[in-house]
N, C-alpha and C. Protein backbone atom coordinates (compact mmCIF):
# COMPACT_ATOMS: atom_id res chain seq x y z
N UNK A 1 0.84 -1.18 0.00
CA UNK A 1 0.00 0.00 0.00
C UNK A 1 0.88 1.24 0.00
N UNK A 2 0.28 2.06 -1.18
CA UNK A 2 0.99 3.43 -0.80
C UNK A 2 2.55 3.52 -2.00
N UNK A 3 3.04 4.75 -1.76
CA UNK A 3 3.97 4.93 -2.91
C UNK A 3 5.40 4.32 -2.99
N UNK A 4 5.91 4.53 -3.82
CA UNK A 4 7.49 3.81 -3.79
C UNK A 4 8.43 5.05 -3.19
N UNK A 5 8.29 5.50 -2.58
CA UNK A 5 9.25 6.27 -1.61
C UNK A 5 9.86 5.49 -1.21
N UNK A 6 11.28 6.09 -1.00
CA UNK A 6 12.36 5.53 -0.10
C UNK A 6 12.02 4.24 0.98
N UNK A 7 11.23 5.55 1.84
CA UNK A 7 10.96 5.03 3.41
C UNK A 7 10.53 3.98 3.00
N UNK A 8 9.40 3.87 2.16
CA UNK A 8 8.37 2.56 2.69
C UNK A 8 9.44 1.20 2.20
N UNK A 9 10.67 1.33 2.17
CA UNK A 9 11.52 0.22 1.96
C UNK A 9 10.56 -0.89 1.04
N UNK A 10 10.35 -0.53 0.06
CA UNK A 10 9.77 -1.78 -0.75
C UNK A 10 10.79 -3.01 -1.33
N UNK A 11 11.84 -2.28 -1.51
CA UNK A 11 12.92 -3.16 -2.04
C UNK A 11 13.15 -4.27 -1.06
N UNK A 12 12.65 -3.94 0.45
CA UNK A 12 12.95 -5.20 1.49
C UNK A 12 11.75 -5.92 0.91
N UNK A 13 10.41 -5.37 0.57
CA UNK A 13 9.06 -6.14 0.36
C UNK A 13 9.63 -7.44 -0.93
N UNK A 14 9.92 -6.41 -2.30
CA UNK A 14 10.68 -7.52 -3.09
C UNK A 14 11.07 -8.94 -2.74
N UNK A 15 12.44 -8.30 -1.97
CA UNK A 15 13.57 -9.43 -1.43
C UNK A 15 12.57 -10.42 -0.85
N UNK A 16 11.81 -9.83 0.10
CA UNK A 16 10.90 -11.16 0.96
C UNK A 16 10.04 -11.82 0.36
N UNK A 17 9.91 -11.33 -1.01
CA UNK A 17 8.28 -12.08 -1.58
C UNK A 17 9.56 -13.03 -2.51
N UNK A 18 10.43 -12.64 -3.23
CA UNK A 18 11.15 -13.26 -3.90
C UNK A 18 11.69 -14.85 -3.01
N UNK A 19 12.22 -14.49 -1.66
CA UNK A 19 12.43 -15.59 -0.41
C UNK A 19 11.60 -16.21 -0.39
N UNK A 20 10.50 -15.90 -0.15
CA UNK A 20 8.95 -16.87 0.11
C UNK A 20 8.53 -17.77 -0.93
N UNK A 21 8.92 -16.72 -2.44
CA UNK A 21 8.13 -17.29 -3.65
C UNK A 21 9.09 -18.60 -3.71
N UNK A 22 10.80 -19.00 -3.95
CA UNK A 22 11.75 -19.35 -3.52
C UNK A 22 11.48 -20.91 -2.45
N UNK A 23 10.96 -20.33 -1.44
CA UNK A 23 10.79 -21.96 -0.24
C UNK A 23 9.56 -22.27 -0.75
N UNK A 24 8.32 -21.88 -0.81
CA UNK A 24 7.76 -22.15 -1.21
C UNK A 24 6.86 -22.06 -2.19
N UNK A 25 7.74 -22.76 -3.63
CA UNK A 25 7.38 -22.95 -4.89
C UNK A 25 5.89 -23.45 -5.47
N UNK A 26 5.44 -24.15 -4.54
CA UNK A 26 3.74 -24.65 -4.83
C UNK A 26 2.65 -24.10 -4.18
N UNK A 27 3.34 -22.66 -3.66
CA UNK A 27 2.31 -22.41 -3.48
C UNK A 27 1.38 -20.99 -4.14
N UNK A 28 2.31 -21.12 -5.22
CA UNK A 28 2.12 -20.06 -6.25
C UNK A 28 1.28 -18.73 -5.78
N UNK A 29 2.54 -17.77 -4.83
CA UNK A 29 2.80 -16.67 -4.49
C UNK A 29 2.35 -15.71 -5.55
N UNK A 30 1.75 -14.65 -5.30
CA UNK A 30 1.03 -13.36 -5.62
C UNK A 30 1.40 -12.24 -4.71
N UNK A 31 2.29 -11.23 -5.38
CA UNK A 31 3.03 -10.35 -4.78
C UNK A 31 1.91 -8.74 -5.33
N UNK A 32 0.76 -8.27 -4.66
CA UNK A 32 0.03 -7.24 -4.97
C UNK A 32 0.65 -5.63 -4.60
N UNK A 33 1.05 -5.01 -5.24
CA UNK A 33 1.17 -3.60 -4.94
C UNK A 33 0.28 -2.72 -4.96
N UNK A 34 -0.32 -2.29 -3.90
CA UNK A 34 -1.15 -0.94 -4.63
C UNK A 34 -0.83 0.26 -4.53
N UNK A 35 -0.64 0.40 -5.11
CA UNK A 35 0.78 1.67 -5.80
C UNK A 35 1.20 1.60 -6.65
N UNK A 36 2.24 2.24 -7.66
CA UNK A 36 3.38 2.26 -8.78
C UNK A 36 3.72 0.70 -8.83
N UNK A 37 4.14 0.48 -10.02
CA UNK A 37 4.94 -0.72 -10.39
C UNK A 37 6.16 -0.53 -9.40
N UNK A 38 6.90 -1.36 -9.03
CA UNK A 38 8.30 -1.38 -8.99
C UNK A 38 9.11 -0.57 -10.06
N UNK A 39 9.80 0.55 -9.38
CA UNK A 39 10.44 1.56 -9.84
C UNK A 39 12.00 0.85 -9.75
N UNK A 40 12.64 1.68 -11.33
CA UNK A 40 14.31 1.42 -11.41
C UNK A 40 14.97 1.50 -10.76
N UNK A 41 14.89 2.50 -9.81
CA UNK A 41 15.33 3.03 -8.13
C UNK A 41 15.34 1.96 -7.17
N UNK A 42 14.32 1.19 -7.07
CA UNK A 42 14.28 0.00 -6.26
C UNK A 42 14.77 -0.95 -6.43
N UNK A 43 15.14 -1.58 -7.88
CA UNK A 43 15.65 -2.19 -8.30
C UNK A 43 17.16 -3.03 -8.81
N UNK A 44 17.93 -3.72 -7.52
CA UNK A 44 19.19 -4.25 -8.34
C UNK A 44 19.12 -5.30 -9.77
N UNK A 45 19.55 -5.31 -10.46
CA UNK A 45 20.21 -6.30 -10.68
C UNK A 45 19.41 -7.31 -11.21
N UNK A 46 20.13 -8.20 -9.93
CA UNK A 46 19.23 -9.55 -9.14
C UNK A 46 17.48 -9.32 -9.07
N UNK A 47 16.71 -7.89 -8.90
CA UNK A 47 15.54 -7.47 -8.65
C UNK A 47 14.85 -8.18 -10.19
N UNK A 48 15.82 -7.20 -10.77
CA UNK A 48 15.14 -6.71 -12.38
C UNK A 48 14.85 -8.33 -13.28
N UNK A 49 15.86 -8.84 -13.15
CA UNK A 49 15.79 -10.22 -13.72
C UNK A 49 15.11 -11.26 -13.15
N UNK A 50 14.64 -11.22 -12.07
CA UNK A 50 14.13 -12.26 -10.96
C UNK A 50 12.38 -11.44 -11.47
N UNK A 51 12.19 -10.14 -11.90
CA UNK A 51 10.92 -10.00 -12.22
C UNK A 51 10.22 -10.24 -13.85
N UNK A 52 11.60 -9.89 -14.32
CA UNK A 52 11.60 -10.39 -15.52
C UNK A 52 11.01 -12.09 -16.30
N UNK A 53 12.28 -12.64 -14.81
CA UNK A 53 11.62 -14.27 -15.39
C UNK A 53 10.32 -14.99 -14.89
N UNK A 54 9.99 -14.28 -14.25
CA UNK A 54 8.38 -14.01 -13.18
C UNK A 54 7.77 -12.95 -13.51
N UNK A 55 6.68 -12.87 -15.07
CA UNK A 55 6.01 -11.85 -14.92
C UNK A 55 4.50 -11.74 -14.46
N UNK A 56 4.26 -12.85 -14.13
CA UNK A 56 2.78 -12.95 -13.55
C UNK A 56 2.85 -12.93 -11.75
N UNK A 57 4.09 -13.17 -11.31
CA UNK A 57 4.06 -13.11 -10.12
C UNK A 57 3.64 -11.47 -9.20
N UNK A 58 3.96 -10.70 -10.26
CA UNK A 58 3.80 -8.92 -9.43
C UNK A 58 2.94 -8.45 -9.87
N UNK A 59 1.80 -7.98 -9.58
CA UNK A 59 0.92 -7.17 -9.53
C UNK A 59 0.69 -5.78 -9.33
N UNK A 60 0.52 -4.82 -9.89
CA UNK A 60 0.34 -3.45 -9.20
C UNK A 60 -1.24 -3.45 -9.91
N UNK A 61 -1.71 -2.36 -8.54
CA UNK A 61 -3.03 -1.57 -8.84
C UNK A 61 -3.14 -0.48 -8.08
N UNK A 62 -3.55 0.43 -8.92
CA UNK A 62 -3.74 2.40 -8.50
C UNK A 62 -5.34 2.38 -8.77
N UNK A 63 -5.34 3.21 -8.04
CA UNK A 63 -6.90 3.99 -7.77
C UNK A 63 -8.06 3.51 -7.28
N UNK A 64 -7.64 2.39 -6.65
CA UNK A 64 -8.78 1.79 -6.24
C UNK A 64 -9.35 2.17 -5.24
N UNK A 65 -11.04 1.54 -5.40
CA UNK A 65 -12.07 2.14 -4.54
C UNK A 65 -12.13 1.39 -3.03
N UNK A 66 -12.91 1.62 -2.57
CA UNK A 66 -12.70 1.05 -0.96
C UNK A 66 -12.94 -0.33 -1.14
N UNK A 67 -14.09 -0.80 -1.54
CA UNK A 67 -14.37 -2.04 -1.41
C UNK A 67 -13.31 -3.04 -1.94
N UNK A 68 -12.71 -2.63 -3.03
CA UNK A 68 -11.84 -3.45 -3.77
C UNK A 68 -10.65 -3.33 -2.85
N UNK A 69 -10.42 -2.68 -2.10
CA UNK A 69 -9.51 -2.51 -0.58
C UNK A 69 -9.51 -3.53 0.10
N UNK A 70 -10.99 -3.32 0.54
CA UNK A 70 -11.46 -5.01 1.47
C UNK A 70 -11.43 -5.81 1.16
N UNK A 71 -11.42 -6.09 -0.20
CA UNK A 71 -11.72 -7.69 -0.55
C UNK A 71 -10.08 -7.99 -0.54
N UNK A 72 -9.20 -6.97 -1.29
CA UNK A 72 -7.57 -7.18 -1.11
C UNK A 72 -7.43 -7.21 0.37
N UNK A 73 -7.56 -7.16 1.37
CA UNK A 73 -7.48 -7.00 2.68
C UNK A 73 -7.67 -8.88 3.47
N UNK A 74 -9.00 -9.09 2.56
CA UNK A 74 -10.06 -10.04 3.15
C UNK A 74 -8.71 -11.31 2.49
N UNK A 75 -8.49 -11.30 1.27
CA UNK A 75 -8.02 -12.26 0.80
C UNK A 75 -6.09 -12.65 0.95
N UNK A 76 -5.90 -11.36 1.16
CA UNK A 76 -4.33 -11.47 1.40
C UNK A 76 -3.82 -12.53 2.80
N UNK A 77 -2.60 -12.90 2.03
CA UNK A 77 -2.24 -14.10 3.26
C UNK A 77 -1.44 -12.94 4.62
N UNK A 78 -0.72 -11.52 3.68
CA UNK A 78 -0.56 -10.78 4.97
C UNK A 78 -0.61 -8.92 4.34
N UNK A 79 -0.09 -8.58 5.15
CA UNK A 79 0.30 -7.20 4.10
C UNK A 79 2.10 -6.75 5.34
N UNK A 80 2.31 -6.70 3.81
CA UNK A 80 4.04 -6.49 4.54
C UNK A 80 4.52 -4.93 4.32
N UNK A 81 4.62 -4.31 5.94
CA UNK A 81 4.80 -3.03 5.56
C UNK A 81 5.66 -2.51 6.13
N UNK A 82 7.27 -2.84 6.00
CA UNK A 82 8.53 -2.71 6.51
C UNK A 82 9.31 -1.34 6.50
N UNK A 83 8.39 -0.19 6.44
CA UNK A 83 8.63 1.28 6.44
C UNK A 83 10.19 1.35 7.47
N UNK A 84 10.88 2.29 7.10
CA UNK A 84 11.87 3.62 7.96
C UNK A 84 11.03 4.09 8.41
N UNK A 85 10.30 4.98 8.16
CA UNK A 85 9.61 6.38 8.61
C UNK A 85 8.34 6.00 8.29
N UNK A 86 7.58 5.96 8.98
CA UNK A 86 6.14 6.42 9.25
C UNK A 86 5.67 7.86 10.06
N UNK A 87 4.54 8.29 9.85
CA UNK A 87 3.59 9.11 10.55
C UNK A 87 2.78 8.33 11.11
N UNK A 88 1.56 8.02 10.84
CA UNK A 88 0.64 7.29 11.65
C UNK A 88 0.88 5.80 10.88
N UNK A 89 0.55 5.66 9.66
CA UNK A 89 0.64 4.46 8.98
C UNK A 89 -0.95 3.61 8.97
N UNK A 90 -1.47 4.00 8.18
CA UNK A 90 -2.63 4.02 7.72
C UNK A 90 -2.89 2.41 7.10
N UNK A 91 -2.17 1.86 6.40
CA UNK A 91 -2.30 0.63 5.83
C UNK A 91 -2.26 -0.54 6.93
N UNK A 92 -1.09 -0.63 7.54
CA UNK A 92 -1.10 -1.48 8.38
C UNK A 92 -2.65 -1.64 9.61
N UNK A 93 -3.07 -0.75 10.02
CA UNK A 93 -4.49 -0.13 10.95
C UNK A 93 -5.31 -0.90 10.02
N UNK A 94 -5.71 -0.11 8.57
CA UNK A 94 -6.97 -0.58 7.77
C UNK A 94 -6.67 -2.07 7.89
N UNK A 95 -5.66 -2.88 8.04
CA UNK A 95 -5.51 -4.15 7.57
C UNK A 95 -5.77 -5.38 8.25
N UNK A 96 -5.04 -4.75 9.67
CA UNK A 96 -5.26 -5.47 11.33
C UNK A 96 -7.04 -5.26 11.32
N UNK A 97 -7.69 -3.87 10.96
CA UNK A 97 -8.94 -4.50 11.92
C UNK A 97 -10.01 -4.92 10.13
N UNK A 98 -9.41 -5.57 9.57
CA UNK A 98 -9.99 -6.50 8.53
C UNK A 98 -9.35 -8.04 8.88
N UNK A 99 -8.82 -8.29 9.45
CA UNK A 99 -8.49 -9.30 9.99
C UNK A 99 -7.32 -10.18 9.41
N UNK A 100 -6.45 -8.69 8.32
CA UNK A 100 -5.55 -9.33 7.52
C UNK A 100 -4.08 -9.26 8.28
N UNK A 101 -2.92 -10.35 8.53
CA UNK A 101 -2.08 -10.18 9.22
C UNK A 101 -0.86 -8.78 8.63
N UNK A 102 -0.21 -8.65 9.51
CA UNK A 102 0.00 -7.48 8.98
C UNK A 102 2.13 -7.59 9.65
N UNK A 103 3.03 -7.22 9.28
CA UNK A 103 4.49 -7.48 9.03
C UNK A 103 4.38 -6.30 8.96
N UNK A 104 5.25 -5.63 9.74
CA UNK A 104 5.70 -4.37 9.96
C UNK A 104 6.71 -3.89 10.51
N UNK A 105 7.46 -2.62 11.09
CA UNK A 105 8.31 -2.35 11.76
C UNK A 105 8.04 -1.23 12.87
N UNK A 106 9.06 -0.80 13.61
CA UNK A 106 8.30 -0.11 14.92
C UNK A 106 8.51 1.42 14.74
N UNK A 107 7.24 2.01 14.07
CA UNK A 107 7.43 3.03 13.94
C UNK A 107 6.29 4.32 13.30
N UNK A 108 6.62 5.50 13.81
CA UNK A 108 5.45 6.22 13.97
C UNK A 108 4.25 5.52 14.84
N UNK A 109 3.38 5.39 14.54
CA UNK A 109 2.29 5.19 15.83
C UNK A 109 1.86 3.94 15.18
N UNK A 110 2.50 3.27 14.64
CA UNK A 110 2.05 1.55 13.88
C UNK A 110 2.04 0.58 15.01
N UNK A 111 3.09 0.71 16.18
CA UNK A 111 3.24 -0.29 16.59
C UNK A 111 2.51 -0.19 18.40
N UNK A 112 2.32 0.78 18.50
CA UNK A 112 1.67 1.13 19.98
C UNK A 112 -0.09 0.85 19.19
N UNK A 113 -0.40 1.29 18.14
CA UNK A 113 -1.96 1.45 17.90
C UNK A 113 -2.19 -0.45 17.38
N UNK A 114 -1.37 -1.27 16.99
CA UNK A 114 -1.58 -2.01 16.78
C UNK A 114 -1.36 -3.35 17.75
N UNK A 115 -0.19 -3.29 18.22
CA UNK A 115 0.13 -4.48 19.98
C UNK A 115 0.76 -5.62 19.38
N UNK A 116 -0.55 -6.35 19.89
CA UNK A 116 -0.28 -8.06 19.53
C UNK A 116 -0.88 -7.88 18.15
N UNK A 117 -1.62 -7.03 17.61
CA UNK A 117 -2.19 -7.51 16.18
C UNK A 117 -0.88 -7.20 14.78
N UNK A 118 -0.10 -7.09 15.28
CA UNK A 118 1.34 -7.45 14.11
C UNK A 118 2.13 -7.77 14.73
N UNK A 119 3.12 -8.44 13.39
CA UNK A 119 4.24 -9.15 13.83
C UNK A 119 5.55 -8.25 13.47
N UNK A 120 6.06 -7.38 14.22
CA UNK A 120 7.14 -6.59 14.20
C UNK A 120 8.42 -7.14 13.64
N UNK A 121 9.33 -6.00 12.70
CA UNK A 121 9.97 -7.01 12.21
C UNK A 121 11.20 -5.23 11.98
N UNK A 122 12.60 -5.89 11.78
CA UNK A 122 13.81 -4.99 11.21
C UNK A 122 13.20 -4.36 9.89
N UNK A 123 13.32 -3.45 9.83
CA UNK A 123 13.38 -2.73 8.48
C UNK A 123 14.66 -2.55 7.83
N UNK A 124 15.61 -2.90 8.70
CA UNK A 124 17.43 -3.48 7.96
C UNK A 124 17.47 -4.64 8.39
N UNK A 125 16.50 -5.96 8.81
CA UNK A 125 17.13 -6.75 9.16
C UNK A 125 15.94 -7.65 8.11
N UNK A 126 16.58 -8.06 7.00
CA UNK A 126 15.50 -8.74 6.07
C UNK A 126 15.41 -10.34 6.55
N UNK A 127 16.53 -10.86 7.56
CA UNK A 127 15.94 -12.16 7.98
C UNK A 127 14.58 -12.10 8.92
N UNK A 128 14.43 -11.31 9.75
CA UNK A 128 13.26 -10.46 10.26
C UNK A 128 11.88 -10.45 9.69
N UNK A 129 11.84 -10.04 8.60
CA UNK A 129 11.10 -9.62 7.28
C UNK A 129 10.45 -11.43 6.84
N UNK A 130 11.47 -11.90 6.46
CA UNK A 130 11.61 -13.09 5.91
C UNK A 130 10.82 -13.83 6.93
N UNK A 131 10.87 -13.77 8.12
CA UNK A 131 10.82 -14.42 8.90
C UNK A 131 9.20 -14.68 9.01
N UNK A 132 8.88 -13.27 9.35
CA UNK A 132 7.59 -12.91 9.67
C UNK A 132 6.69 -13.09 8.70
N UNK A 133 7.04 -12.97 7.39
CA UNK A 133 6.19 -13.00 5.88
C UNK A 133 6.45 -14.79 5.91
N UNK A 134 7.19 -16.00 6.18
CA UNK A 134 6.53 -17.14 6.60
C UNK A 134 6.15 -17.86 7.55
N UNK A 135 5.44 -16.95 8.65
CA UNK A 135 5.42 -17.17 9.97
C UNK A 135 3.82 -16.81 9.07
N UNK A 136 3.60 -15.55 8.59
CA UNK A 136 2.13 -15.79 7.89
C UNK A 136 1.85 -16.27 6.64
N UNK A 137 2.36 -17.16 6.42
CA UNK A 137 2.02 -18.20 5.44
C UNK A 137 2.13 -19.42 6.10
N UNK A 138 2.27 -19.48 7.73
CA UNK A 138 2.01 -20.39 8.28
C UNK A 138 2.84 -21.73 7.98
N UNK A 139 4.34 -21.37 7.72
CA UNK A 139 5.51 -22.44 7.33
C UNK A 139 6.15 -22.26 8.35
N UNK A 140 6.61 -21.43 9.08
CA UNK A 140 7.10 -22.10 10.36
C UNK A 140 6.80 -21.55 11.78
């Protein structure tokens, strides 16, 4: 959710969906953005070609209306939102009280407004990340 700015460290989101997609191969992973495609900026290398040979695996969608929110909310296995910098952090909130798990880091008012309803994680520490994105896919 939200733009490809710096902060919202998407490039950790990448790395972890790429890890996940990776251990577990059958279970044919769906990586949704709603926001911008994956920008050149975000992108090593290793990014660009790993999306390249996977083009059905990434998804982006802009402008969507609320409901189509919820149902992305209702159906997601989590929403991974490994920000630097937050303000309040709006995605992670809408997501916890839809009952979607939610991977995050500790910061701006994400992690006091939310408690036990996420699983806190490094925003430099992508085993962290990794960790938590198959902790909700329920692999270990």
């Amino acid at each position: 959710m939200g733009s490809a700015a710096w902060y919202k460290n998407r490039k950790a989101v990448f790395r972890s969906f790429i890890h996940a997609h990776t251990c577990l191969p059958d279970q044919n992973l769906k990586l949704v953005l709603v926001g911008p495609e994956p920008q050149k900026e975000e992108l090593d290398d290793h990014l660009k070609n790993w999306i390249k040979s996977n083009p059905s695996a990434i998804h982006s969608l802009q402008n969507l209306p609320e409901n189509t929110l919820d149902t992305l909310y209702k159906y997601a296995k989590a929403l991974v939102f490994p920000s630097f910098i937050e303000g309040f952090g709006w995605p992670p909130l809408e997501a916890a009280v839809r009952g979607c798990p939610v991977i995050t880091t500790r910061t701006g008012a994400i992690s006091d407004l939310l408690g036990r309803l996420c699983k806190l994680c490094g925003a430099r520490k992508p085993k962290s990340i990794d960790q938590g994105v198959l902790q909700a896919l329920q692999v270990i």
